[in-house]
Protein backbone atom coordinates (compact mmCIF):
# COMPACT_ATOMS: atom_id res chain seq x y z
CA UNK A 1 -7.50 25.42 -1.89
CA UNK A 2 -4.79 27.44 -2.64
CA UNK A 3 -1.79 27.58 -5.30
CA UNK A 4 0.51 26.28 -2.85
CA UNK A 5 -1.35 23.13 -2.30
CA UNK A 6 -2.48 22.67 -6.09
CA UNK A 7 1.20 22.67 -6.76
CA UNK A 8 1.65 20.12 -4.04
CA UNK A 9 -1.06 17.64 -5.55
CA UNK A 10 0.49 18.07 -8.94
CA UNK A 11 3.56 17.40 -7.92
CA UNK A 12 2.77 14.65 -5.64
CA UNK A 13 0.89 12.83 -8.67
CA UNK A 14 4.24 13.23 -10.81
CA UNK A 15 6.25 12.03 -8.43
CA UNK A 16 4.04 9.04 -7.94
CA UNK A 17 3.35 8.19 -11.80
CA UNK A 18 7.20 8.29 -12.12
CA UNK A 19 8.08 5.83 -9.61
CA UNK A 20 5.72 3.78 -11.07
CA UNK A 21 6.45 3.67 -14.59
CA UNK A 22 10.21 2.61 -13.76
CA UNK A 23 8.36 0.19 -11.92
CA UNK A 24 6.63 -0.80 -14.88
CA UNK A 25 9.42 -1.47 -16.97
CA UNK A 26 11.54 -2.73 -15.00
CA UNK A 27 8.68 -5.56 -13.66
CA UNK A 28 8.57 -5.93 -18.12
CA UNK A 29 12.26 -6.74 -18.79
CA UNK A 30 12.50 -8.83 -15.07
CA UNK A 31 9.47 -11.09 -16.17
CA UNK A 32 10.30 -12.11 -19.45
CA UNK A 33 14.08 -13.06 -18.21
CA UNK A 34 12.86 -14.75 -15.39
CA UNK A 35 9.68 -17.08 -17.40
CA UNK A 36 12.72 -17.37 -19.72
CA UNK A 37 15.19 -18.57 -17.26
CA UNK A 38 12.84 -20.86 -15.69
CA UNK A 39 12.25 -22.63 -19.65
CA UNK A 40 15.54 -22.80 -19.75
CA UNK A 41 16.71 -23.74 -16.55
CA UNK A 42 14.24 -26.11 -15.39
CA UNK A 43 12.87 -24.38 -12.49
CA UNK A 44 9.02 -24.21 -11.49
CA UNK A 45 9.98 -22.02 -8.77
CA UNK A 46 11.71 -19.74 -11.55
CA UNK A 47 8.75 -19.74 -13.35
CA UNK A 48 6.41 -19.18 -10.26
CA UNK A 49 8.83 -16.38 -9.60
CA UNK A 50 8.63 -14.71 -12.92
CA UNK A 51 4.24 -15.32 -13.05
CA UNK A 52 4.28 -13.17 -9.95
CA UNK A 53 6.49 -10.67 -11.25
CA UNK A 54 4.11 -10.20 -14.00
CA UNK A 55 1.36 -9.55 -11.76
CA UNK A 56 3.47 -6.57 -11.00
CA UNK A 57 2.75 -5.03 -14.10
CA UNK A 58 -1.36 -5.23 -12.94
CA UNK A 59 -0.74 -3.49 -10.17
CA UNK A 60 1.83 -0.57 -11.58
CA UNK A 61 -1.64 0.36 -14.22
CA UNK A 62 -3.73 -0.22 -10.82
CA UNK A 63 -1.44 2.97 -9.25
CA UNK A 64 -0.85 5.15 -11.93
CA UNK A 65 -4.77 5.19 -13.16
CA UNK A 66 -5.80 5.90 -9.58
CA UNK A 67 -3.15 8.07 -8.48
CA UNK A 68 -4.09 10.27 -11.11
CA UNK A 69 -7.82 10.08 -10.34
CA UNK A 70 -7.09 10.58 -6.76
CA UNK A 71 -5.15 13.84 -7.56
CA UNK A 72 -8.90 15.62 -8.72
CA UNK A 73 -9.97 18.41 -6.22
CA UNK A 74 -13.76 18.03 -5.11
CA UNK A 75 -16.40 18.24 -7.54
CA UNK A 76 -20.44 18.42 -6.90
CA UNK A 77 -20.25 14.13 -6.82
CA UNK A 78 -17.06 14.01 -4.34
CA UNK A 79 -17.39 16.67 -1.63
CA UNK A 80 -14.73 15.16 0.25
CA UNK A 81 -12.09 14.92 -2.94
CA UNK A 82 -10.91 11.68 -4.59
CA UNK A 83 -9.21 9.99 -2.05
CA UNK A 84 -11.04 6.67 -1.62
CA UNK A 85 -9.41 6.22 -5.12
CA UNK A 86 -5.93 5.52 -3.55
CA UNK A 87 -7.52 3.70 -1.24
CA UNK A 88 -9.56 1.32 -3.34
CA UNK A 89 -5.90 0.98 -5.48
CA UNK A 90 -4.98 -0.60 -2.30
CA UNK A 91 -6.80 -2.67 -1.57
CA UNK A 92 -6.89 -3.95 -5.64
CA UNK A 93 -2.89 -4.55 -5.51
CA UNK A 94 -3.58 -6.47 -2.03
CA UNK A 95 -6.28 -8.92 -3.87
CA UNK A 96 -3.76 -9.07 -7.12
CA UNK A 97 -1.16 -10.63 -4.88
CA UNK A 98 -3.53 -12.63 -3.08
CA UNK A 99 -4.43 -14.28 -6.05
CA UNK A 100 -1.30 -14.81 -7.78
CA UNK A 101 -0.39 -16.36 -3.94
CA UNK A 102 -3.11 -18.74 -4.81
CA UNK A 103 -1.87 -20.10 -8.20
CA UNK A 104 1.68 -20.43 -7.04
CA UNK A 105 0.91 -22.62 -3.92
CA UNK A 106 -1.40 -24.50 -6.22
CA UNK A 107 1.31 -25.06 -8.99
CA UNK A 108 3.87 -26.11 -6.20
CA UNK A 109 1.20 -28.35 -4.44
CA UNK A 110 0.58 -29.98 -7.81
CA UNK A 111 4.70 -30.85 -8.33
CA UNK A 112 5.14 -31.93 -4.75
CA UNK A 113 2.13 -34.88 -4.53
CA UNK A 114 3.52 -35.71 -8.25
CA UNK A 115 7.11 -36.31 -6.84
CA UNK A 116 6.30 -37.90 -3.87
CA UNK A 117 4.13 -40.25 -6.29
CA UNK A 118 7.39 -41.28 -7.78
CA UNK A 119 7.66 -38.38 -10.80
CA UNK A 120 11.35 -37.48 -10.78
CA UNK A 121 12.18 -33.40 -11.18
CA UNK A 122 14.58 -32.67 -13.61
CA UNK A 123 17.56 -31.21 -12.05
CA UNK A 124 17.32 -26.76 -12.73
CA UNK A 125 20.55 -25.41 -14.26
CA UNK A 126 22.16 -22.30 -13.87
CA UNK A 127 20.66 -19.86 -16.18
CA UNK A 128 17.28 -20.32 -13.03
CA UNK A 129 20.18 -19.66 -10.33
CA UNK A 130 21.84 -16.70 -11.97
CA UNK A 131 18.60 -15.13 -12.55
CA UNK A 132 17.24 -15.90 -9.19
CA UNK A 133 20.35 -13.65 -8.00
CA UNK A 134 20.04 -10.96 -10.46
CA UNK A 135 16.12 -10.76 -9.80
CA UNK A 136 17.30 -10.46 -5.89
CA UNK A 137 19.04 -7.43 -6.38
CA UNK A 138 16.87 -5.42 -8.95
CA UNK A 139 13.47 -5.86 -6.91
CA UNK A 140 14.90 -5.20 -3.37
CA UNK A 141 16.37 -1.78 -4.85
CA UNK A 142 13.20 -1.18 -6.59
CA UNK A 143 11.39 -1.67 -3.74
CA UNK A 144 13.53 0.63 -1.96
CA UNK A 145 13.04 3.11 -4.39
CA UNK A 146 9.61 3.21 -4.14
CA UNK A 147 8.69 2.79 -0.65
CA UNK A 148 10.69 6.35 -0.12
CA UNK A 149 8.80 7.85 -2.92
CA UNK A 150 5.64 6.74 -1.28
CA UNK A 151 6.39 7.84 2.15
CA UNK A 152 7.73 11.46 0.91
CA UNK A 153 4.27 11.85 -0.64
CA UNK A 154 2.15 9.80 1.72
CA UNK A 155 1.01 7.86 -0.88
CA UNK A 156 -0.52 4.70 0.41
CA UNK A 157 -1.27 2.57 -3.25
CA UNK A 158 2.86 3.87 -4.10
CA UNK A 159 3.62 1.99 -0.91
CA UNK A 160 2.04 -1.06 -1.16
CA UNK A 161 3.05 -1.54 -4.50
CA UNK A 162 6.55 -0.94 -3.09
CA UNK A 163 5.84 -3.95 -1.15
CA UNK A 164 4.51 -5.83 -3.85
CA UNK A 165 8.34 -5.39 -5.24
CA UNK A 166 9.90 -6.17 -2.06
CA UNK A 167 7.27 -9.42 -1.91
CA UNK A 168 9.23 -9.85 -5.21
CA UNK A 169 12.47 -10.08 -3.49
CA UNK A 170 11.92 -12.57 -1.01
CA UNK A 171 10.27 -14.56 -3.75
CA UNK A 172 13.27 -14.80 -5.54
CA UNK A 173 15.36 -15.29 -2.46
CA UNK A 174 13.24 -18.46 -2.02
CA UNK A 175 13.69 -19.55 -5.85
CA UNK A 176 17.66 -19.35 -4.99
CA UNK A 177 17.63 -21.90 -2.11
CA UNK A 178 15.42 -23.86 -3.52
CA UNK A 179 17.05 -23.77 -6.89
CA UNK A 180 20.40 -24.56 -5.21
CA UNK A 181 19.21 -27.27 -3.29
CA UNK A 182 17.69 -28.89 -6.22
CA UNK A 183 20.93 -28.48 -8.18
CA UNK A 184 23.47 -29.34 -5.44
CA UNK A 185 22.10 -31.57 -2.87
CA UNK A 186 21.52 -34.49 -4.94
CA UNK A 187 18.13 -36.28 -6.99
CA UNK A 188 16.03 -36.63 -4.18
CA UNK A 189 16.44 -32.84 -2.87
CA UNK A 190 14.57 -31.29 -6.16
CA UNK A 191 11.83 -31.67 -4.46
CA UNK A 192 12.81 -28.46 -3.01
CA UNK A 193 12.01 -26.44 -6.21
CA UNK A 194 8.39 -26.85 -5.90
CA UNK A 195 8.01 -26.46 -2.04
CA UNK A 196 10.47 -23.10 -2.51
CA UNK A 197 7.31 -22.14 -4.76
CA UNK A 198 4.43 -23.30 -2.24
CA UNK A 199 6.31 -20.90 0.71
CA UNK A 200 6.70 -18.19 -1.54
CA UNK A 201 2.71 -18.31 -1.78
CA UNK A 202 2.10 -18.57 1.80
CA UNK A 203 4.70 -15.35 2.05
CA UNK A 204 2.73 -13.53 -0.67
CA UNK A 205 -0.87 -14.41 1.23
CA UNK A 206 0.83 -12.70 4.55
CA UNK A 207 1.72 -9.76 2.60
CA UNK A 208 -1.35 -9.44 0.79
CA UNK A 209 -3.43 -9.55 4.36
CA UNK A 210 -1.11 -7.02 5.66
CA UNK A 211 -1.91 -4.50 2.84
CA UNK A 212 -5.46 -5.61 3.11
CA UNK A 213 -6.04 -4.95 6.49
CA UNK A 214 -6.16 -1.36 6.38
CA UNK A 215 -7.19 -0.50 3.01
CA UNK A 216 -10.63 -1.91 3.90
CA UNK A 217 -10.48 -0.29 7.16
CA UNK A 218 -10.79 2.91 5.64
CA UNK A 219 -13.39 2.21 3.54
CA UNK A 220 -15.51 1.09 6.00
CA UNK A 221 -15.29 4.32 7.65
CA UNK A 222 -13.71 3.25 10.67
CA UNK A 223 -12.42 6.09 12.85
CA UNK A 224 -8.55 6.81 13.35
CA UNK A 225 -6.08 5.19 15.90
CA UNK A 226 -6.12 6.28 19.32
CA UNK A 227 -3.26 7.88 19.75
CA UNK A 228 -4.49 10.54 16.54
CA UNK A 229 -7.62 11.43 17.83
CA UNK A 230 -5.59 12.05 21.53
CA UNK A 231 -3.64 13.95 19.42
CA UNK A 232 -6.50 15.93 18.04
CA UNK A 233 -8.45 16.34 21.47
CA UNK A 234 -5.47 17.78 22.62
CA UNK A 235 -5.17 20.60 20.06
CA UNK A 236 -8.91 21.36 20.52
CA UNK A 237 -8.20 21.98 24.41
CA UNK A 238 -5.66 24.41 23.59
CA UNK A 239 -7.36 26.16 21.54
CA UNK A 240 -8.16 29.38 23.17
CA UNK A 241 -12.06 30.54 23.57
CA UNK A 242 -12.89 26.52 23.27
CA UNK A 243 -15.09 25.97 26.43
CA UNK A 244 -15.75 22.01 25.49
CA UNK A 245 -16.03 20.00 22.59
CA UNK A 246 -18.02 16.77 22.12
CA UNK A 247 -19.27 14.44 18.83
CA UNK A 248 -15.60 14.01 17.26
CA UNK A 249 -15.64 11.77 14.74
CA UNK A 250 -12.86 10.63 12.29
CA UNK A 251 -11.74 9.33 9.28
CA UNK A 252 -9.26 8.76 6.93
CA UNK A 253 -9.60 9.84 2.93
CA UNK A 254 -6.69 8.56 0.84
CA UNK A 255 -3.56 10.36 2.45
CA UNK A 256 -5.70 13.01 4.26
CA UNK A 257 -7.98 13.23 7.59
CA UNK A 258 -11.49 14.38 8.17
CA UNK A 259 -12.32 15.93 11.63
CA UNK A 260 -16.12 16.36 12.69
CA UNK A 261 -16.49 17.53 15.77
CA UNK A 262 -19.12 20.16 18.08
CA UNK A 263 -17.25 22.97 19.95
CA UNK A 264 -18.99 24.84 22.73
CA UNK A 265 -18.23 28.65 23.47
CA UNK A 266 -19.13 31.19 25.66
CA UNK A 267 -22.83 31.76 24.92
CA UNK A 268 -22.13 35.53 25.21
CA UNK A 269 -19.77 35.37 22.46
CA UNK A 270 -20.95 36.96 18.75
CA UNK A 271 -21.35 35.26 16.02
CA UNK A 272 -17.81 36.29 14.66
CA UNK A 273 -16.18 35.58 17.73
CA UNK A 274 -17.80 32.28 17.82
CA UNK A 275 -17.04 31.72 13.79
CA UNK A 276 -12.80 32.89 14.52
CA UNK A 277 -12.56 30.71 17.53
CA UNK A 278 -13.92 27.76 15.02
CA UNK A 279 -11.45 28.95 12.48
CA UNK A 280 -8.66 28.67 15.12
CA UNK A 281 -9.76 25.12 15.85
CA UNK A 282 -9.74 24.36 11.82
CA UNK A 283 -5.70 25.88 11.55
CA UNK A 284 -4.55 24.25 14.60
CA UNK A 285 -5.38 20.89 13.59
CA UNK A 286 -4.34 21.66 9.72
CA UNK A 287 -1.09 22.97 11.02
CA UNK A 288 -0.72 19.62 12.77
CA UNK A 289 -1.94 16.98 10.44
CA UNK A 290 -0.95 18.48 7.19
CA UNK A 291 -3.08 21.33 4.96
CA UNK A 292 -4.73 18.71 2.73
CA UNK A 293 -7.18 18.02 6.58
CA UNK A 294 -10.72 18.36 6.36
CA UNK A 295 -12.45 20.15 9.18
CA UNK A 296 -15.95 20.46 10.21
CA UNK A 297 -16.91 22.09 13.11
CA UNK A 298 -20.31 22.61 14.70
CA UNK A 299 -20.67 25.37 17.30
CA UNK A 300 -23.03 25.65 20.41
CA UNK A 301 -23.00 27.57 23.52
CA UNK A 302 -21.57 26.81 26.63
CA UNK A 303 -23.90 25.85 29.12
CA UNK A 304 -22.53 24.92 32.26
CA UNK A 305 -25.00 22.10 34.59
CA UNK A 306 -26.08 24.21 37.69
């Protein structure tokens, strides 16, 4: 590894712990108005709103603790780098939201069979509506923030906790209708306060499954999409001196790739020809998926079926 990329991976981590600390305090300030606002305005889905922004604050130490463990080079325990770190931070922030998903579509649940067994919902007041707004417009340009502070680094835990905010967002846009329902369609429409909440959970459980889904992917070793490893065949064929190639096997490792493969050369070729023609292979495909890819090559002579 050279100085270029050391800088690359120190900078990436600052960039990432940055993001995530105004994140962090942000999520502090938001919560507390909006569990507030809720008291005070008589709003369950405020409340709901501000218990999952809370769970924001789980997930911001989730990303900067593994970011920064991620960031380590290889060591004699983790050949292949730190990676799976990011990964795993994933995959935690995924199971955070599904489980705050969980307690808000209880909590709703729990209001809605009340009212429709004749408890009446106090009507919510505007401090819940203004903050609903407010709340709107903070987490969708927080989540904007972050999700291109994620993709400039390829971070993949910076991203999903961008989501997280943006899951945030469309909470709150849910607390507002339901709020002003509650407050301006009459007694009997409060009801939608607590069913506002129980969609927000089934909202948070789709977003959760969507982060999920390929966090766990990658730790179960499961090779990259098609169109990558096209992508890769295709840079081995043009490799000069590369008679065949055979055994490729992928995988992802936090924001980087790891190539195995078996190249075939001329069997007349020495053993330095042989070792540059792998080393071509190795820069081609670094060149093309980013310096931080992790090549391993196997060579064996080219011996054509008579």
């Amino acid at each position: 590894m050279n100085e270029t990329d050391l800088i690359t991976d120190i900078d990436r981590e600052r960039k990432a712990a940055r993001v995530t600390w105004v994140g962090f305090f942000i999520n502090l300030i938001l919560s507390a108005a909006k569990v507030a606002a809720g008291i005070v305005g008589r709003s369950s889905a405020m409340i709901a709103d501000g218990i999952h922004s809370l769970s924001d604050f789980v997930t911001d130490l989730i990303v900067i603790v593994f970011i920064k463990i991620s960031s380590k080079h290889e060591d004699s325990g983790h050949p292949y780098g730190h990676g799976k770190f990011e990964t795993f931070a994933t995959m935690l922030i995924s199971f955070a939201l599904f489980i705050v998903a969980i307690g808000i579509f209880y909590s709703g649940s729990v209001k809605i069979y009340e009212v429709l067994n004749g408890r009446i919902i106090e009507r919510p007041t505007y401090p819940a509506l203004v903050m609903a707004a407010v709340s709107i417009v903070v987490k969708e340009g927080l989540y904007w923030y972050t999700i291109i502070v994620g993709r400039k680094i390829d971070s993949p835990a910076v991203i999903a906790n961008g989501w997280h905010h943006r899951s945030d967002a469309f909470s709150s846009i849910g607390t507002l209708i339901g709020i002003s329902g509650a407050m301006f369609l009459g007694e009997r429409w409060r009801i939608l306060d607590p069913i506002t909440s129980v969609i927000v959970g089934i909202f948070i459980v789709a977003v959760a499954c969507k982060l999920a889904r390929p966090s766990i992917q990658e730790l179960l070793e499961v090779s990259l999409p098609k169109e990558i490893e096209a992508a890769i065949k295709e840079q081995v064929k043009e490799t000069p001196g590369v008679k065949a190639f055979h055994h490729l096997r992928t995988r992802k490792n936090g924001n980087s790739f790891i190539i195995d493969m078996h190249i075939k050369v001329d069997p007349g070729s020495s053993i330095v020809e042989a070792h540059n023609i792998a080393t071509h292979v190795e820069e081609n495909l670094k060149t093309a998926f980013g310096r931080q890819t992790q090549v391993n090559i196997h060579i064996e002579p080219y011996l054509p079926k008579a």
